[in-house]
Protein backbone atom coordinates (compact mmCIF):
# COMPACT_ATOMS: atom_id res chain seq x y z
CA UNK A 1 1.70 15.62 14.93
CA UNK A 2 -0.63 12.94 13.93
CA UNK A 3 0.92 9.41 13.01
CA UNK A 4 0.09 5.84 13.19
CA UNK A 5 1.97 2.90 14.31
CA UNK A 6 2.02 -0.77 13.62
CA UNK A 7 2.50 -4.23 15.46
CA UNK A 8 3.36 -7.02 13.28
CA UNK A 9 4.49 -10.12 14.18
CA UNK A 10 7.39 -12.23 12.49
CA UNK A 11 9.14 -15.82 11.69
CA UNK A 12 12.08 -16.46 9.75
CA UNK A 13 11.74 -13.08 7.62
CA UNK A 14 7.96 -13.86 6.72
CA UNK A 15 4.88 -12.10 8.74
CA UNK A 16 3.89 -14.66 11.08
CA UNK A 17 0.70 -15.07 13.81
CA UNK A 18 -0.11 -14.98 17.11
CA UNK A 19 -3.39 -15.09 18.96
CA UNK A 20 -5.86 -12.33 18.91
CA UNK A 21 -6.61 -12.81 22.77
CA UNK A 22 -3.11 -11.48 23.87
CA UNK A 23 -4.23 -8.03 22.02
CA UNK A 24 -7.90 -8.11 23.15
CA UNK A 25 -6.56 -9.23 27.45
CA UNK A 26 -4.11 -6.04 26.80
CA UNK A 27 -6.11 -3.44 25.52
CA UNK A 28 -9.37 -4.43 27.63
CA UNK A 29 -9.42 -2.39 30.34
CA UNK A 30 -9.51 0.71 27.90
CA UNK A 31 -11.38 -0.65 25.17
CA UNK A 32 -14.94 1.06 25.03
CA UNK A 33 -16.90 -0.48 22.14
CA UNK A 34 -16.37 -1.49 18.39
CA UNK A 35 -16.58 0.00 14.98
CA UNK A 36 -16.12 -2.04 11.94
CA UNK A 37 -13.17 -3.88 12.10
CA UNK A 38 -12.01 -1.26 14.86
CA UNK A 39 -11.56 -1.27 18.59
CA UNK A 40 -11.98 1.74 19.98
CA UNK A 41 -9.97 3.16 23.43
CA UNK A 42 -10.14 5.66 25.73
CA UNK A 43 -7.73 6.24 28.71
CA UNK A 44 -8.05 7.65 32.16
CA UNK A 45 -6.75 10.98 31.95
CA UNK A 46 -8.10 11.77 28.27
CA UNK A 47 -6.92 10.27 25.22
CA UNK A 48 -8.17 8.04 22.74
CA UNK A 49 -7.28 6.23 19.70
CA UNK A 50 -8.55 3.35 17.08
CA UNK A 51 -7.08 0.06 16.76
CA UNK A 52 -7.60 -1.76 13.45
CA UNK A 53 -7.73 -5.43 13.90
CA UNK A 54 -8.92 -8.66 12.31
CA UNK A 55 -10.93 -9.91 15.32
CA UNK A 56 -10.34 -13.29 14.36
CA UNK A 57 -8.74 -16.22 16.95
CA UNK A 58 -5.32 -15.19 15.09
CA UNK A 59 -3.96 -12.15 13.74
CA UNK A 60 -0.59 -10.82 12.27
CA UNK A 61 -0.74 -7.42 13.95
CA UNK A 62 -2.75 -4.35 14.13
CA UNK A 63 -2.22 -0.69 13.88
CA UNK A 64 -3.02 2.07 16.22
CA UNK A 65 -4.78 5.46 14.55
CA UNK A 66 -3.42 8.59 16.46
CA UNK A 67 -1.99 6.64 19.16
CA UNK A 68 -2.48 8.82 22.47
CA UNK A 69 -3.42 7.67 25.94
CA UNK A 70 -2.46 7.06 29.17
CA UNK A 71 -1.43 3.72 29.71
CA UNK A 72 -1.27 2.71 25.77
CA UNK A 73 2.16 1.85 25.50
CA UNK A 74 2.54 -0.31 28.32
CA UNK A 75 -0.22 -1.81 26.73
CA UNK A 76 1.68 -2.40 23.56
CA UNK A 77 4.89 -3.41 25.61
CA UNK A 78 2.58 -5.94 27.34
CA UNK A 79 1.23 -7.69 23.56
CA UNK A 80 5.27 -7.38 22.58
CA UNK A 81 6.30 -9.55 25.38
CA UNK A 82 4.25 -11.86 24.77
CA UNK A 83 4.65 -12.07 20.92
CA UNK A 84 7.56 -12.10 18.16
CA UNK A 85 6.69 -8.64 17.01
CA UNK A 86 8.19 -5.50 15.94
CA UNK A 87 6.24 -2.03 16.58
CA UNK A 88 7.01 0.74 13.91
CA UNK A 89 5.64 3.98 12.86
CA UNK A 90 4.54 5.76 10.03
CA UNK A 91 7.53 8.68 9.81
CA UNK A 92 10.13 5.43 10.49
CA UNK A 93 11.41 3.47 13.25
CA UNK A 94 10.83 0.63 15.04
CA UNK A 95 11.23 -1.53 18.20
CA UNK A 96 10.60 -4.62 19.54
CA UNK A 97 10.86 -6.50 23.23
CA UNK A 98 13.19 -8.79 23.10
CA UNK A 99 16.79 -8.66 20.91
CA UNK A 100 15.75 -12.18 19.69
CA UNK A 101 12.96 -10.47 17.35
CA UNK A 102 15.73 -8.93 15.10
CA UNK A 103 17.08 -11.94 13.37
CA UNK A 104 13.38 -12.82 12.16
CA UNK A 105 12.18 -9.51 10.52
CA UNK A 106 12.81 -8.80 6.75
CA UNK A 107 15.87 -7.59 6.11
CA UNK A 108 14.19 -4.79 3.92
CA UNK A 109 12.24 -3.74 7.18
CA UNK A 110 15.73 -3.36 8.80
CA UNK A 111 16.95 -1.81 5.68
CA UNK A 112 13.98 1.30 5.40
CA UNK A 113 13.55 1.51 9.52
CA UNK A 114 16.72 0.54 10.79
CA UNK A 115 17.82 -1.20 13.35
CA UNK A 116 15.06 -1.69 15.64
CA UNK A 117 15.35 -0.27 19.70
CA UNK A 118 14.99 -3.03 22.27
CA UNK A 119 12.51 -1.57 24.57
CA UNK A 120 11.59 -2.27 28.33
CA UNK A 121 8.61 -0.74 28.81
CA UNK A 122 6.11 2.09 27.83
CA UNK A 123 8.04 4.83 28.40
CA UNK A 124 11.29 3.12 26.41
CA UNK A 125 8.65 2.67 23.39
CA UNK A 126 7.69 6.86 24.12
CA UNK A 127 11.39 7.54 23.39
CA UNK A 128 12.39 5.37 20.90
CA UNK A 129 9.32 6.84 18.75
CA UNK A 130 10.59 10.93 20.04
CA UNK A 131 14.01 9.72 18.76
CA UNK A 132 12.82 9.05 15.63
């Protein structure tokens, strides 16, 4: 199944910012050039995907085209840890690093996703998406 999934970040029920670098020092040992306003990855072991970002000093999130690859998701834990941000997916769900996330996203996010998973790591991300 193809999907996509999304980071955002989040203040006080609004989209909020955070720098662009935390995203670009994550991805960076997989990212292998540029197309239009995408970053493109590839992973040892096969896989790759697209990530469509504003490369810009801040951003408000990015999302991942066919998100496959070795190594991805502890990526995307790493750029959650760092950030107030929930992840979610196209077919619904979401997640997000920390418990103390939750009280900031909309409460129409919560109310077509759910509750979001407090993840760990990679792999906890891998599940709470196969749970979905």
């Amino acid at each position: 199944m193809s999907f996509d999934i999304c980071l955002s970040g989040f203040k006080d029920g609004d989209g909020d910012f955070f720098p662009t670098s935390i995203v670009r020092d994550a991805f960076a040992p997989f990212h292998v050039g540029d197309d239009a306003n995408e970053w493109i990855l590839q992973f040892p072991g096969g896989g790759s995907c697209e990530v469509r970002v504003d490369d810009t000093p801040l951003t408000a999130g990015f999302m991942i085209i066919r998100p496959a690859g070795n190594g991805l998701y502890d990526a995307i834990y790493e750029i959650m840890r760092q950030t107030n941000t929930a992840l979610w997916w196209s077919f619904g769900g979401a997640a997000v690093a920390d418990a103390s996330v939750i009280p900031h996203l909309p409460p129409e996010m919560i109310g077509s996703l759910g509750e979001p998973t407090v993840v760990h790591s990679g792999d906890d991300i891998i599940k709470a998406i196969r749970s979905s």
